[in-house]
Protein backbone atom coordinates (compact mmCIF):
# COMPACT_ATOMS: atom_id res chain seq x y z
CA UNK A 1 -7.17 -119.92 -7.90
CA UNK A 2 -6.09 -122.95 -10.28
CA UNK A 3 -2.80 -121.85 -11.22
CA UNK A 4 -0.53 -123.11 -7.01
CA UNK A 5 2.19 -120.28 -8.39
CA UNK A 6 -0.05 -117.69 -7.62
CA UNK A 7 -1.54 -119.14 -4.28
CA UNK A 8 2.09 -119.14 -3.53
CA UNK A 9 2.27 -115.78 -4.44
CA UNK A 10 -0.43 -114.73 -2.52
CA UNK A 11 0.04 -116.93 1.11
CA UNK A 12 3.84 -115.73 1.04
CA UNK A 13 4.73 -113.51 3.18
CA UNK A 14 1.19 -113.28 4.94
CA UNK A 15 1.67 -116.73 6.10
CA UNK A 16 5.22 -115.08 8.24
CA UNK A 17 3.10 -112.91 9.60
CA UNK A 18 0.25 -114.72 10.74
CA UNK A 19 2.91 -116.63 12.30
CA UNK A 20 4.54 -113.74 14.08
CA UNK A 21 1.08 -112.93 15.67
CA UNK A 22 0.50 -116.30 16.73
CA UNK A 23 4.02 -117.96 18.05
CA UNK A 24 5.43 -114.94 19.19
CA UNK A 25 5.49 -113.41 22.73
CA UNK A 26 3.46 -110.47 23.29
CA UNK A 27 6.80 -108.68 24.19
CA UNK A 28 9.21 -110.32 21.40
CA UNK A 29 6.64 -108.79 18.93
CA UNK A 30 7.63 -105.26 17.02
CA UNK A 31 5.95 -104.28 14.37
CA UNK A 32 8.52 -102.21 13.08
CA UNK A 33 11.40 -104.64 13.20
CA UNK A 34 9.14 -107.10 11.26
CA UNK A 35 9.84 -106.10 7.99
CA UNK A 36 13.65 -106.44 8.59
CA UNK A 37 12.92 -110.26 9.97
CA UNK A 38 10.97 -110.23 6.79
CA UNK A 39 14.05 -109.87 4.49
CA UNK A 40 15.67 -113.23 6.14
CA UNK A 41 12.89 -114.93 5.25
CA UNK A 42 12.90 -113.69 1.63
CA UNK A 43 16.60 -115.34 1.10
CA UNK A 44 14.18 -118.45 2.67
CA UNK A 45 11.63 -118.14 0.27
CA UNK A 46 14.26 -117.90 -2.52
CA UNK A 47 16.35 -121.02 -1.75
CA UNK A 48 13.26 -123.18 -1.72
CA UNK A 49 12.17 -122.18 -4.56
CA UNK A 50 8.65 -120.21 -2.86
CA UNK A 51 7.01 -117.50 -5.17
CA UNK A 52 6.15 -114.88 -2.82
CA UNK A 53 5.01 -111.06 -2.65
CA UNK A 54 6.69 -108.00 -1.94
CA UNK A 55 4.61 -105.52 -3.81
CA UNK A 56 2.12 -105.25 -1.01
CA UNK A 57 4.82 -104.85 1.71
CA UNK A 58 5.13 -101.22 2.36
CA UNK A 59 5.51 -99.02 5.45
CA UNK A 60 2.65 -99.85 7.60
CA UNK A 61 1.16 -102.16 5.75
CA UNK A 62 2.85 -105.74 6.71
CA UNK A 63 2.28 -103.84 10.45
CA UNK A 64 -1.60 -103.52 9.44
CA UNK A 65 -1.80 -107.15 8.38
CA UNK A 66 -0.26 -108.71 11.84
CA UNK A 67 -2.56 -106.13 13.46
CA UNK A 68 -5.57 -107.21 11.89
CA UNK A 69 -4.24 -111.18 12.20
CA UNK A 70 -4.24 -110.50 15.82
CA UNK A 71 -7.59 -109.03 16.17
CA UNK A 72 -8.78 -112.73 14.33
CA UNK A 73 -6.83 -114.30 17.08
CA UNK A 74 -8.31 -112.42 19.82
CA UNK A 75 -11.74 -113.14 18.27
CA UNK A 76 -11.38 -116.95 17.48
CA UNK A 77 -9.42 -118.40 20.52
């Protein structure tokens, strides 16, 4: 990608949740409150400036993303 609006685009919010997978406790994480944690970080995103997506979050699917982020954690460390 040439164009760092769009790699914003793209690494925002899966960069939150790779970071939910790897900082958080095993029993602070909750896939289904994630989303809602999400939102704060949107008002984040918008005060800096941050072009991010929320097209792709949708029921399930920001909890399929930290599920497969953990399965790369689990395999790499």
């Amino acid at each position: 990608m040439d164009n760092p609006d769009k790699v914003e685009y793209m690494l925002f919010p899966r960069l939150s949740a790779l970071s939910e997978v790897l900082w958080a406790s095993q029993k602070d994480k909750n896939f289904e409150e994630f989303p809602m944690r999400l939102k704060t970080q949107y008002q984040r995103y918008e005060l800096r400036g941050v072009h991010y997506n929320t097209k792709g979050i949708r029921k399930g699917g920001i909890a399929l993303l930290i599920v497969k982020f953990t399965f790369l954690k689990n395999i790499l460390l």
